[in-house]
N, C-alpha and C. Protein backbone atom coordinates (compact mmCIF):
# COMPACT_ATOMS: atom_id res chain seq x y z
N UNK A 1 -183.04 -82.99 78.18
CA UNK A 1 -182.66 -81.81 77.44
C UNK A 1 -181.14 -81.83 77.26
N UNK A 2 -180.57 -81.49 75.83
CA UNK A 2 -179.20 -81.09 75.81
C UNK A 2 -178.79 -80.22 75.24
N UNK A 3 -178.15 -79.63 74.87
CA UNK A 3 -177.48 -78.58 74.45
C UNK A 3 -176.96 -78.78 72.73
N UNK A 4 -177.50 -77.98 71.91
CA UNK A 4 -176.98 -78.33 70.49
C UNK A 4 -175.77 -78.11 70.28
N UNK A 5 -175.00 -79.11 69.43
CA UNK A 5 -174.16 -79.16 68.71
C UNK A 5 -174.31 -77.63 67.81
N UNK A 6 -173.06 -77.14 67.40
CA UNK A 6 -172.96 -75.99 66.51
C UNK A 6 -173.65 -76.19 64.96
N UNK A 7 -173.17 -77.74 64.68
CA UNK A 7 -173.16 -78.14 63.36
C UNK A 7 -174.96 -78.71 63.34
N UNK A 8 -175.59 -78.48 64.80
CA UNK A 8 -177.32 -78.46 64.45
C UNK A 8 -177.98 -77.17 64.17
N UNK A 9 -177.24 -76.17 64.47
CA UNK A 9 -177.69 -74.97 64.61
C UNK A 9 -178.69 -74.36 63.46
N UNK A 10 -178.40 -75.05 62.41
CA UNK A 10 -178.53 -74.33 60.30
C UNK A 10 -178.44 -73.05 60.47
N UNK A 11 -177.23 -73.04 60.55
CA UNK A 11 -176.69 -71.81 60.37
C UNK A 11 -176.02 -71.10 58.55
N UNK A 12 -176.60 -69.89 58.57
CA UNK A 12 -176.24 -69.75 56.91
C UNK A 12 -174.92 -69.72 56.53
N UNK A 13 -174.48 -69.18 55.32
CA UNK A 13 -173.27 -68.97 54.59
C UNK A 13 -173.44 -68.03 54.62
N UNK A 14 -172.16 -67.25 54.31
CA UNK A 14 -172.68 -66.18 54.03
C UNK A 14 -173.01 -65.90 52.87
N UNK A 15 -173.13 -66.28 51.79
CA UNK A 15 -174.21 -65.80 50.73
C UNK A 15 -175.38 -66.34 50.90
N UNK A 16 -175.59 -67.15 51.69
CA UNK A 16 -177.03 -67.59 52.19
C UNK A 16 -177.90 -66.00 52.75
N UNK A 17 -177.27 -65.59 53.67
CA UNK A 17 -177.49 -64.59 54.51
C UNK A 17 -177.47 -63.51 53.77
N UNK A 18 -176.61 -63.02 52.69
CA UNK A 18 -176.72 -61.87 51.88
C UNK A 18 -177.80 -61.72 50.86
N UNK A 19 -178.18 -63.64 50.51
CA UNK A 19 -179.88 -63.60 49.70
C UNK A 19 -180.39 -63.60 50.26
N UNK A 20 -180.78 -63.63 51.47
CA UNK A 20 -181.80 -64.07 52.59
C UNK A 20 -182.55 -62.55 52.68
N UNK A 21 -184.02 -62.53 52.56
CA UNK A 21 -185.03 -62.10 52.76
C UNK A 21 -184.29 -60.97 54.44
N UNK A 22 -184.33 -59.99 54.74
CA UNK A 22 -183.64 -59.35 55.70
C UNK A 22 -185.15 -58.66 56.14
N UNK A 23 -185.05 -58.53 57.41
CA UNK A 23 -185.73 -57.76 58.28
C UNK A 23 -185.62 -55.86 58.03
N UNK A 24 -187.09 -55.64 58.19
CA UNK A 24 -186.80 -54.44 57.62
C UNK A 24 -186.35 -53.35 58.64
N UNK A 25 -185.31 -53.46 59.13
CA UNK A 25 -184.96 -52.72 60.20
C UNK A 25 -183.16 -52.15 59.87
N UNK A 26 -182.78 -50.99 59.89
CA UNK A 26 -181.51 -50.33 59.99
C UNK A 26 -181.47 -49.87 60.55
N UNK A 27 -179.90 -49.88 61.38
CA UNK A 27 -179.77 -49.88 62.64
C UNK A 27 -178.48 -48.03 62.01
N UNK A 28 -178.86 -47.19 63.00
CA UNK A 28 -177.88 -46.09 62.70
C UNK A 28 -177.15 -45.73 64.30
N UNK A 29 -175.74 -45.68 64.01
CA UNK A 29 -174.42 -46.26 65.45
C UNK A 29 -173.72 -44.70 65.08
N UNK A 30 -174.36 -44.02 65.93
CA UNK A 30 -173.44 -42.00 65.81
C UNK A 30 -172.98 -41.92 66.92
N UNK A 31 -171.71 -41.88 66.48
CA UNK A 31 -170.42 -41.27 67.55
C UNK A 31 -170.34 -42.63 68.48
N UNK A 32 -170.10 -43.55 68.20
CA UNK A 32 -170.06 -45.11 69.33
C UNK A 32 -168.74 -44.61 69.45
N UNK A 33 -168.02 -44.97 70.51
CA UNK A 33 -166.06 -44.87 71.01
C UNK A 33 -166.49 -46.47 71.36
N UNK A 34 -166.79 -47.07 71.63
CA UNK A 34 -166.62 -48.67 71.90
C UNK A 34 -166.90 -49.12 71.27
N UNK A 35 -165.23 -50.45 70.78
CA UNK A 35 -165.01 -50.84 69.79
C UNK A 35 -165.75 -51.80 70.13
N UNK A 36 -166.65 -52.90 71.16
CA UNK A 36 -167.01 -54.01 71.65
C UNK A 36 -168.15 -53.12 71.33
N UNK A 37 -168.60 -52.36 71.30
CA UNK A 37 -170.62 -52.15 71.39
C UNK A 37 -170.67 -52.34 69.66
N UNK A 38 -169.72 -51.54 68.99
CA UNK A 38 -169.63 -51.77 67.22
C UNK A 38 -170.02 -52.94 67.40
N UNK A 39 -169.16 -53.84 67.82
CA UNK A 39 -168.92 -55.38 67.03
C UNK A 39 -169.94 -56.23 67.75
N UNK A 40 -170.81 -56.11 68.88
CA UNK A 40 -171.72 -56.60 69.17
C UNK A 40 -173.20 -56.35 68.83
N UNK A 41 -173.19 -54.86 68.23
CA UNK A 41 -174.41 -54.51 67.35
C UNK A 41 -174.15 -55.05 65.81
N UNK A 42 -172.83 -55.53 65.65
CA UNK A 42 -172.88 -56.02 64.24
C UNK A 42 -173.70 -57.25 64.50
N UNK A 43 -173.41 -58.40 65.60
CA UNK A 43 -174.03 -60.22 65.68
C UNK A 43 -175.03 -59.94 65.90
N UNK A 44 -175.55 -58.83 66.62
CA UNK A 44 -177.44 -58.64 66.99
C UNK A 44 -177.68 -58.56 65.26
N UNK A 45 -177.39 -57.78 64.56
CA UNK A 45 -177.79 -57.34 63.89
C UNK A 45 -177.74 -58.93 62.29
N UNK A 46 -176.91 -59.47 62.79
CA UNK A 46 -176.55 -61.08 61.92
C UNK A 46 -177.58 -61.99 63.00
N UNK A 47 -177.79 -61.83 63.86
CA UNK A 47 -178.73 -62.94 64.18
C UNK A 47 -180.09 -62.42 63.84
N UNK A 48 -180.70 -60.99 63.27
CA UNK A 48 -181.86 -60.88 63.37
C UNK A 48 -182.42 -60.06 61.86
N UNK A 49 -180.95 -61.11 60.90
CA UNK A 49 -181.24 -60.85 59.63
C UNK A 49 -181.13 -58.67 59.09
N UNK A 50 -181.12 -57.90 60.25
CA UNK A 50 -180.80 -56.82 60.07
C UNK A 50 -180.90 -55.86 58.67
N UNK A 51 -181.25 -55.39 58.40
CA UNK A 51 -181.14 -54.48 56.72
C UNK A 51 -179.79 -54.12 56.09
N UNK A 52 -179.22 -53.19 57.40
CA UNK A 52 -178.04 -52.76 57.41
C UNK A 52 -177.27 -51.66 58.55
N UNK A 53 -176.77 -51.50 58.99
CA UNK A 53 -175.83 -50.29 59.59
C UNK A 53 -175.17 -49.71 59.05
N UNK A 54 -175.80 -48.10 59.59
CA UNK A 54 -174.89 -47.26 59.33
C UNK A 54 -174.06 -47.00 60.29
N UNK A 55 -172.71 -46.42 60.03
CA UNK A 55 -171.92 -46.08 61.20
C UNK A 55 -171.66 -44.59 60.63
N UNK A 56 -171.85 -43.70 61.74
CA UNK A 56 -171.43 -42.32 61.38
C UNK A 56 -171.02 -41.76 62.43
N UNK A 57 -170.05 -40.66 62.12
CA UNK A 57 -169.44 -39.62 63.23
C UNK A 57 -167.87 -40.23 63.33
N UNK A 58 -167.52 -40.33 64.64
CA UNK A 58 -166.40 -41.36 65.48
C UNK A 58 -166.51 -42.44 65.10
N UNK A 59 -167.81 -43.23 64.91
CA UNK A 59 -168.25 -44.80 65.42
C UNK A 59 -166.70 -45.19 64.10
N UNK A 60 -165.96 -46.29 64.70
CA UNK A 60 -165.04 -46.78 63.82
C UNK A 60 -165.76 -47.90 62.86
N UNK A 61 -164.94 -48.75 61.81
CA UNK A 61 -165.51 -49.38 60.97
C UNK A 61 -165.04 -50.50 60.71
N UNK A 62 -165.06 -51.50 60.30
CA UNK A 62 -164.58 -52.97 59.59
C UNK A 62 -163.47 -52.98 58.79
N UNK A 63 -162.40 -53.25 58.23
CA UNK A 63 -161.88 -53.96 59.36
C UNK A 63 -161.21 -53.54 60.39
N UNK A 64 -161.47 -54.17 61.61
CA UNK A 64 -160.83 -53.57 62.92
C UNK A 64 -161.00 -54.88 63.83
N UNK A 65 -159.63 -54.97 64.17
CA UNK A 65 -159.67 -56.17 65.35
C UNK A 65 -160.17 -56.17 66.49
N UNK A 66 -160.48 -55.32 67.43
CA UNK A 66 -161.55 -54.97 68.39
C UNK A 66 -162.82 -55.29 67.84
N UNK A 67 -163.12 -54.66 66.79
CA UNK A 67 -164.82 -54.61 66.27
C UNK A 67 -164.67 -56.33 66.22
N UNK A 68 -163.68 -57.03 64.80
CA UNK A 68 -163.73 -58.35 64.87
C UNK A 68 -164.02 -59.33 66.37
N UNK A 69 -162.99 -58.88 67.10
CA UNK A 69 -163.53 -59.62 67.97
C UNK A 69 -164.91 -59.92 68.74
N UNK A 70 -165.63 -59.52 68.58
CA UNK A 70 -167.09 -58.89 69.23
C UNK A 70 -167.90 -59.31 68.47
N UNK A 71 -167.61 -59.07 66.96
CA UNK A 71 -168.54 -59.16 65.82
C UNK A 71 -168.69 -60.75 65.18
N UNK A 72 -167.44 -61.48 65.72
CA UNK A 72 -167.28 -62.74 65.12
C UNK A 72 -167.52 -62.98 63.55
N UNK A 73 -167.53 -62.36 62.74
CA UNK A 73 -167.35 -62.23 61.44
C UNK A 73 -168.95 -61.92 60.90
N UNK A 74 -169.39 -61.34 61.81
CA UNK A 74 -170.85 -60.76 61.31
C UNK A 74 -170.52 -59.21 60.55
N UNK A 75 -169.07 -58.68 60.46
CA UNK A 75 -169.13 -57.90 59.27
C UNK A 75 -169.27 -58.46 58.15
N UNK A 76 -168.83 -59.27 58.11
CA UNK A 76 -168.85 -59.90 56.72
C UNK A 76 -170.67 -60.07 55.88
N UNK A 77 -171.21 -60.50 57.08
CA UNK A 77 -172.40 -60.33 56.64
C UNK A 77 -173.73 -59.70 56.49
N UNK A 78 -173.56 -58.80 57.49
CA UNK A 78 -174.59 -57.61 57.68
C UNK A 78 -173.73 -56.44 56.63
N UNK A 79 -174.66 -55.68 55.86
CA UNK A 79 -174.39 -54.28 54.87
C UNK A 79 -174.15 -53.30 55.55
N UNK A 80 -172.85 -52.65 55.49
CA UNK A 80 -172.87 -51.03 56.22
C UNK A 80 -172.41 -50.11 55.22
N UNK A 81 -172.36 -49.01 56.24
CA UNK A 81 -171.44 -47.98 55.09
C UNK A 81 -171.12 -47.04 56.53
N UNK A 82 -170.45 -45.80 56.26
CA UNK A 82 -169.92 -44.91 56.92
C UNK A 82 -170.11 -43.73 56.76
N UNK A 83 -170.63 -42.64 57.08
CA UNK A 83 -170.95 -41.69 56.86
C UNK A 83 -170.65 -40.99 58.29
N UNK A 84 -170.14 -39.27 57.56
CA UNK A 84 -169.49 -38.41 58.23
C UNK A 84 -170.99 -37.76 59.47
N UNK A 85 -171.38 -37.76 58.44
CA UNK A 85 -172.94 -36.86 59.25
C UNK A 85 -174.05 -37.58 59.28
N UNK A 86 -174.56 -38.16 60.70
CA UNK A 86 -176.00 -38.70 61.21
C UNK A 86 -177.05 -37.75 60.37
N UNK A 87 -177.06 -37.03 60.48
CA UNK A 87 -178.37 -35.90 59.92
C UNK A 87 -178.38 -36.20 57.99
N UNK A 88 -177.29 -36.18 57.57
CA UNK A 88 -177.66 -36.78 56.04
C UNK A 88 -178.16 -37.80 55.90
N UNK A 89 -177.71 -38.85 57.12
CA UNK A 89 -178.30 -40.36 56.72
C UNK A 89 -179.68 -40.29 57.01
N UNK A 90 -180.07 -39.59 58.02
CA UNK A 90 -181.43 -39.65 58.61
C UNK A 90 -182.42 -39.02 57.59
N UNK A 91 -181.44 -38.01 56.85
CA UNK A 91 -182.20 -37.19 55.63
C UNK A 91 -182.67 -38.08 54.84
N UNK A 92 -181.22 -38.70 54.39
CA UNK A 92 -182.11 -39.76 52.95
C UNK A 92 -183.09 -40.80 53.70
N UNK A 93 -182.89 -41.50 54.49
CA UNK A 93 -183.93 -42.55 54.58
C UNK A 93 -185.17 -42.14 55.12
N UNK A 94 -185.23 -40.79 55.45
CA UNK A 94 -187.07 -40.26 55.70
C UNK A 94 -187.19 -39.53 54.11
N UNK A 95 -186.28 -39.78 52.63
CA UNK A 95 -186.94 -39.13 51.30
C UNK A 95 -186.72 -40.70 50.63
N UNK A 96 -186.44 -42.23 51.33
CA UNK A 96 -186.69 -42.81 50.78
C UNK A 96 -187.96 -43.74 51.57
N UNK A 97 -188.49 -42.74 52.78
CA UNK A 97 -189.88 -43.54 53.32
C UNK A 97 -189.69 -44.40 54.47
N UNK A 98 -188.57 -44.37 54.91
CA UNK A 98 -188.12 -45.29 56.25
C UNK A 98 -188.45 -44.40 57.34
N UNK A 99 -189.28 -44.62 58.80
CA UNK A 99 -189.75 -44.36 59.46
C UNK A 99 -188.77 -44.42 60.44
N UNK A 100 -188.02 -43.23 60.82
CA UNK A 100 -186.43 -43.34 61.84
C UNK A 100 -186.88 -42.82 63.23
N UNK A 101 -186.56 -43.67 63.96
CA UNK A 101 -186.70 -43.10 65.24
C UNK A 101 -185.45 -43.61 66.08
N UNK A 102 -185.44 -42.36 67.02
CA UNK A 102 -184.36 -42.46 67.69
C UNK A 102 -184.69 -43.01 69.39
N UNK A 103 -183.66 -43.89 69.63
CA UNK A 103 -183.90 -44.71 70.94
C UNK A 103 -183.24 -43.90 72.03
N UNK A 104 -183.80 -43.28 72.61
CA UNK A 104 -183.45 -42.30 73.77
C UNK A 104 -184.61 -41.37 74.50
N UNK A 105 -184.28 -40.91 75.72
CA UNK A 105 -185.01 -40.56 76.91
C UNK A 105 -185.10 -39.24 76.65
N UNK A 106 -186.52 -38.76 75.84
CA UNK A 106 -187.33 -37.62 75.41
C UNK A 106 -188.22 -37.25 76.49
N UNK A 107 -188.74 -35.88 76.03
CA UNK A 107 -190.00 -35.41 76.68
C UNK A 107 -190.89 -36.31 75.17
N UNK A 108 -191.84 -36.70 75.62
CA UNK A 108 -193.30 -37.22 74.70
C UNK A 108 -192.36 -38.58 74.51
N UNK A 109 -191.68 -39.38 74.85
CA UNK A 109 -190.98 -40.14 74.01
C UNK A 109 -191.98 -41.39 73.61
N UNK A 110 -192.13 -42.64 73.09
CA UNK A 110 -192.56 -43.63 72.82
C UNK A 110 -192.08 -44.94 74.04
N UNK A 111 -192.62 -45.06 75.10
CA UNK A 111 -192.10 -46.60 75.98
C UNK A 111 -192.34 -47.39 74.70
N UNK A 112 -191.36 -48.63 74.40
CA UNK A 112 -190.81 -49.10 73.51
C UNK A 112 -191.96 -50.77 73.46
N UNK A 113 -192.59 -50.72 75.14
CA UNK A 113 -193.88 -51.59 74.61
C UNK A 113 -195.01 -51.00 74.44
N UNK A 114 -195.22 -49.64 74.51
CA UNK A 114 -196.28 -48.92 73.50
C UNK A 114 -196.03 -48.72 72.37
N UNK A 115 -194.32 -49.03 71.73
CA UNK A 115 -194.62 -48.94 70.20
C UNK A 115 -195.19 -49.71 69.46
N UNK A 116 -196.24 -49.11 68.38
CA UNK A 116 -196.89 -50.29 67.42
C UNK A 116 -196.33 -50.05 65.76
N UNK A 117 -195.60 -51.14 64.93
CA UNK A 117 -195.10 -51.19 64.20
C UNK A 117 -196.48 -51.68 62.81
N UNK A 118 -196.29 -50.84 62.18
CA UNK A 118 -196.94 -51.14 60.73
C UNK A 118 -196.03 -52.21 59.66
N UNK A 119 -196.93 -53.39 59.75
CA UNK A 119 -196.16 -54.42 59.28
C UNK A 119 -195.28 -54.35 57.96
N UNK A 120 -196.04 -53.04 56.93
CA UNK A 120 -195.33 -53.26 55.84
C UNK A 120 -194.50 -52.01 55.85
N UNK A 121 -193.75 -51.68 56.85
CA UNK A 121 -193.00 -50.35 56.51
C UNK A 121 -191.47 -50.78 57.40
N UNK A 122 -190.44 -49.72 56.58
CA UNK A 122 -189.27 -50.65 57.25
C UNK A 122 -189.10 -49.26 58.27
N UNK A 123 -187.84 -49.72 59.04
CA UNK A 123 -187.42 -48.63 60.21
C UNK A 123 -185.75 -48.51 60.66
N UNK A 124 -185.62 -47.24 60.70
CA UNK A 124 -184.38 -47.58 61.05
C UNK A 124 -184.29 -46.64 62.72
N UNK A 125 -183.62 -47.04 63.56
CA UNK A 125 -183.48 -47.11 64.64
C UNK A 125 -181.52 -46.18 64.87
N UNK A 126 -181.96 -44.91 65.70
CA UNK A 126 -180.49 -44.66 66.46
C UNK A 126 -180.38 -44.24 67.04
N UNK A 127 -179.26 -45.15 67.25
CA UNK A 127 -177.85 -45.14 68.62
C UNK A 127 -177.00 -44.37 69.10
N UNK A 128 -177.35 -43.53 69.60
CA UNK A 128 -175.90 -42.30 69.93
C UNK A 128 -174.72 -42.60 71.05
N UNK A 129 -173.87 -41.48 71.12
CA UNK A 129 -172.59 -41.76 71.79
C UNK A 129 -173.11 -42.24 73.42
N UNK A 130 -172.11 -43.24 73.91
CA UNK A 130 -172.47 -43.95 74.89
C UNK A 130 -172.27 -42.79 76.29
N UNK A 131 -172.22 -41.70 76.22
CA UNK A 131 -171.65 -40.27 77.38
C UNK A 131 -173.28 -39.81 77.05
N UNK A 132 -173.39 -38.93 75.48
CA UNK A 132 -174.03 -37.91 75.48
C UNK A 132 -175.98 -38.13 74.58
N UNK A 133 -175.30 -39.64 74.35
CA UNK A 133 -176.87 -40.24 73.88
C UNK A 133 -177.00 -39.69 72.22
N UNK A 134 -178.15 -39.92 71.90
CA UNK A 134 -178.50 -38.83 70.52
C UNK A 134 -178.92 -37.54 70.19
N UNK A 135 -177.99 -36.89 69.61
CA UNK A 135 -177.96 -35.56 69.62
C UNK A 135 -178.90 -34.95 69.04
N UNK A 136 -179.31 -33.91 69.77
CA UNK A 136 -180.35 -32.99 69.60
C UNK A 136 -180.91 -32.87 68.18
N UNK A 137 -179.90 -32.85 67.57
CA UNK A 137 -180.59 -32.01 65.90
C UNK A 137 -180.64 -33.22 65.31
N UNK A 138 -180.65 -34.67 65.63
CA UNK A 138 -180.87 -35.97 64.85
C UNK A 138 -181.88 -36.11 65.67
N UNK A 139 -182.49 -36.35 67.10
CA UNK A 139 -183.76 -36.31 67.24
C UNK A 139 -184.49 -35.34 66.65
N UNK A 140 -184.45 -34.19 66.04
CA UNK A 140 -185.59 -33.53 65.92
C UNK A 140 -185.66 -33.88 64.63
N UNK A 141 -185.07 -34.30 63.58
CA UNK A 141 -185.12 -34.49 62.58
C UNK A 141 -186.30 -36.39 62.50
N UNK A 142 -185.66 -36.99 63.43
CA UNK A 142 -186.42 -37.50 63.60
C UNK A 142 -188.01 -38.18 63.63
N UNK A 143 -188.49 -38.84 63.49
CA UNK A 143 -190.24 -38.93 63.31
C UNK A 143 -190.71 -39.31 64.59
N UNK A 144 -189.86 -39.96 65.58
CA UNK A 144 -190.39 -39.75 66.92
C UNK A 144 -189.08 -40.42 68.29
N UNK A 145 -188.86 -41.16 68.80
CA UNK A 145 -188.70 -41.61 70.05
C UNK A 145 -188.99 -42.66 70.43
N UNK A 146 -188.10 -43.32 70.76
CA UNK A 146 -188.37 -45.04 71.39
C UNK A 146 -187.61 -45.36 72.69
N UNK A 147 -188.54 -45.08 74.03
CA UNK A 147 -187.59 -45.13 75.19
C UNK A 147 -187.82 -46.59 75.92
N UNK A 148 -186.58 -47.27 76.21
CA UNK A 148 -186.82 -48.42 76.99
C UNK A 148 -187.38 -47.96 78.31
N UNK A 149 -188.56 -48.51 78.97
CA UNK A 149 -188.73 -48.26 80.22
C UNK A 149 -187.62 -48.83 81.24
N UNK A 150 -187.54 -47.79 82.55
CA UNK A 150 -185.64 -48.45 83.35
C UNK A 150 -186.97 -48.39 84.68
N UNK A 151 -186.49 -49.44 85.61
CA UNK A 151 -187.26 -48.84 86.96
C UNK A 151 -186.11 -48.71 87.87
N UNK A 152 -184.95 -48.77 87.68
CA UNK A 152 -183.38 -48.85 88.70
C UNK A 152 -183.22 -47.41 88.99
N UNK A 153 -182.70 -47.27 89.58
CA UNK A 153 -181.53 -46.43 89.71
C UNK A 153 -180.35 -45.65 88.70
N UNK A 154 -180.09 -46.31 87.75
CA UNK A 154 -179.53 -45.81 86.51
C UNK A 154 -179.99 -45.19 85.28
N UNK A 155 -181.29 -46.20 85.13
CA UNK A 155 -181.55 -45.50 83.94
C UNK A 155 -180.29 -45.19 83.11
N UNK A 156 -180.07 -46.26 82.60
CA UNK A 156 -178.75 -46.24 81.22
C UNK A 156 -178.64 -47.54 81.23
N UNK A 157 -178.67 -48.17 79.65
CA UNK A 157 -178.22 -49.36 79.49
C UNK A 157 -176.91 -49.43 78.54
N UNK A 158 -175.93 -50.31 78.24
CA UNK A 158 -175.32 -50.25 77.46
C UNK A 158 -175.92 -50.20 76.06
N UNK A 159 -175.01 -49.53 75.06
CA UNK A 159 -175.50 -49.64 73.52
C UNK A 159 -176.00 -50.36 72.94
N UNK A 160 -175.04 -51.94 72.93
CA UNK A 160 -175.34 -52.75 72.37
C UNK A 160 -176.47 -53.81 73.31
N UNK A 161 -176.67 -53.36 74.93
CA UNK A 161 -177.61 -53.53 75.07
C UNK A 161 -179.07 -53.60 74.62
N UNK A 162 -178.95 -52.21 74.54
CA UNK A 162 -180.33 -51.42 74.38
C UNK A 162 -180.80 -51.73 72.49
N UNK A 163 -179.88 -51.85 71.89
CA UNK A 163 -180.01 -51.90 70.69
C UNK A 163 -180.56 -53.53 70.28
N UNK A 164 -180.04 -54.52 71.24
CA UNK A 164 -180.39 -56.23 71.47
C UNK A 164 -181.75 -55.77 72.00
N UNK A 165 -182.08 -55.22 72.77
CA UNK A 165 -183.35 -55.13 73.66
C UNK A 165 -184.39 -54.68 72.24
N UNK A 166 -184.19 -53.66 71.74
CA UNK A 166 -185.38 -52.67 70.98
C UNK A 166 -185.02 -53.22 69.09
N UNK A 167 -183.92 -54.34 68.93
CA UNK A 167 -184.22 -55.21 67.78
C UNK A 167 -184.99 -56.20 68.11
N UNK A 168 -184.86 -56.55 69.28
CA UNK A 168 -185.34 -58.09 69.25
C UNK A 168 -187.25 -57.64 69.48
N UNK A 169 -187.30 -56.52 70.31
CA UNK A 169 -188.65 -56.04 70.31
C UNK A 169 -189.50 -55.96 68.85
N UNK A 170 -188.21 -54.97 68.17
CA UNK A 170 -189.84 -54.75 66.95
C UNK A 170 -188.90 -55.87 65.98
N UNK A 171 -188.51 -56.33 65.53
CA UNK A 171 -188.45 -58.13 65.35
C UNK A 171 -189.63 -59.17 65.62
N UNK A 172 -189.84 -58.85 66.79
CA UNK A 172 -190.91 -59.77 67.42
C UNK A 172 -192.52 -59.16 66.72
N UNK A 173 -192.80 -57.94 66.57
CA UNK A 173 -193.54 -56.71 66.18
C UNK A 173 -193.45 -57.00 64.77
N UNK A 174 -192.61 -56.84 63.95
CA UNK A 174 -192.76 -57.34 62.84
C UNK A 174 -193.04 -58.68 62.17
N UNK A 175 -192.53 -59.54 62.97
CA UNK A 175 -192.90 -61.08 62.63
C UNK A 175 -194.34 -61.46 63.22
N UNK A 176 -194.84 -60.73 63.81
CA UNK A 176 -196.16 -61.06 64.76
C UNK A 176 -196.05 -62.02 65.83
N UNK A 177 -194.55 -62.51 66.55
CA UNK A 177 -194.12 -63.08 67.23
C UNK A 177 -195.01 -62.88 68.87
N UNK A 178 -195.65 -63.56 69.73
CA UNK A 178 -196.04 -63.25 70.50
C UNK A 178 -194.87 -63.66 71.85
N UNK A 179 -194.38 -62.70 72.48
CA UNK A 179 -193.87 -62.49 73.78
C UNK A 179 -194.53 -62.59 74.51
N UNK A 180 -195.04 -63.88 76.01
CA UNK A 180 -195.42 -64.83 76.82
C UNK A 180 -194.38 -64.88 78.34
């Protein structure tokens, strides 16, 4: 066994990646203060073909040398935009049919390997401030809840943790990928 070379990787261009067929998943980042969770939900989001991010509230934006560093030039290739208010974004994409749920520790919530994903529908997924989680009036607006099961002591993962954890899940869910 060895270790690949970079230049085996086939890795895209980026206009490779901007035609490229994208996963139907958007990722929504309200009120992030860490400039490293931005820029590391940007490469999750470039390695797993991503739809797009929104960033709203605080969460800062591209270009930014903190975010760069983290992001390794996966702004360049994942779609965002910025918006002042989580609750408008969440508005339009449940009147354009996107099924939003928010990743955080509800009463009724969804454990995140009891979620079952309908192959032909896209989703967008959010992230709230790394203190106070997602705020009340964007869960309820919400269509349901996606909680990672914790068995520790903390119960809290980092952002860009949790956001690597519950893309790569319904990723796997959408591709019909079987996890072994």
């Amino acid at each position: 066994m060895r270790k690949l070379e970079n230049r085996e990787l086939d890795r895209k261009s980026i206009s490779d990646f901007k035609e490229a067929t994208k996963t139907p998943i958007i990722i929504i980042l309200d009120d992030i203060r860490s400039l490293h969770n931005i820029g590391s939900v940007f490469r999750t989001a470039d390695a797993f073909l991503i739809e797009k991010i929104y960033l709203c509230g605080i969460t800062a934006t591209p270009p930014n040398k903190e975010i760069h560093k983290t992001a390794l030039g996966a702004t360049e290739t994942v779609a965002w935009e910025h918006h002042e208010n989580v609750l408008s974004v969440i508005e339009k994409l449940k009147k354009d049919d996107v099924a939003v749920f928010a990743i955080e520790q509800v009463e009724n919530s969804i454990f995140l390997n009891d979620f079952e994903v309908e192959v032909n529908k896209k989703y967008a997924l959010v992230f709230g401030n790394e203190v106070f989680g997602v705020n009340q009036e964007a869960i309820k607006l919400c269509d349901g809840t996606i909680e990672i099961p914790q068995l520790g002591t903390k119960h809290s993962l980092n952002i860009s943790v949790s956001a690597g954890i519950v893309v790569w899940d319904l990723f796997c869910k959408l591709n019909d990928l079987k996890i072994e």
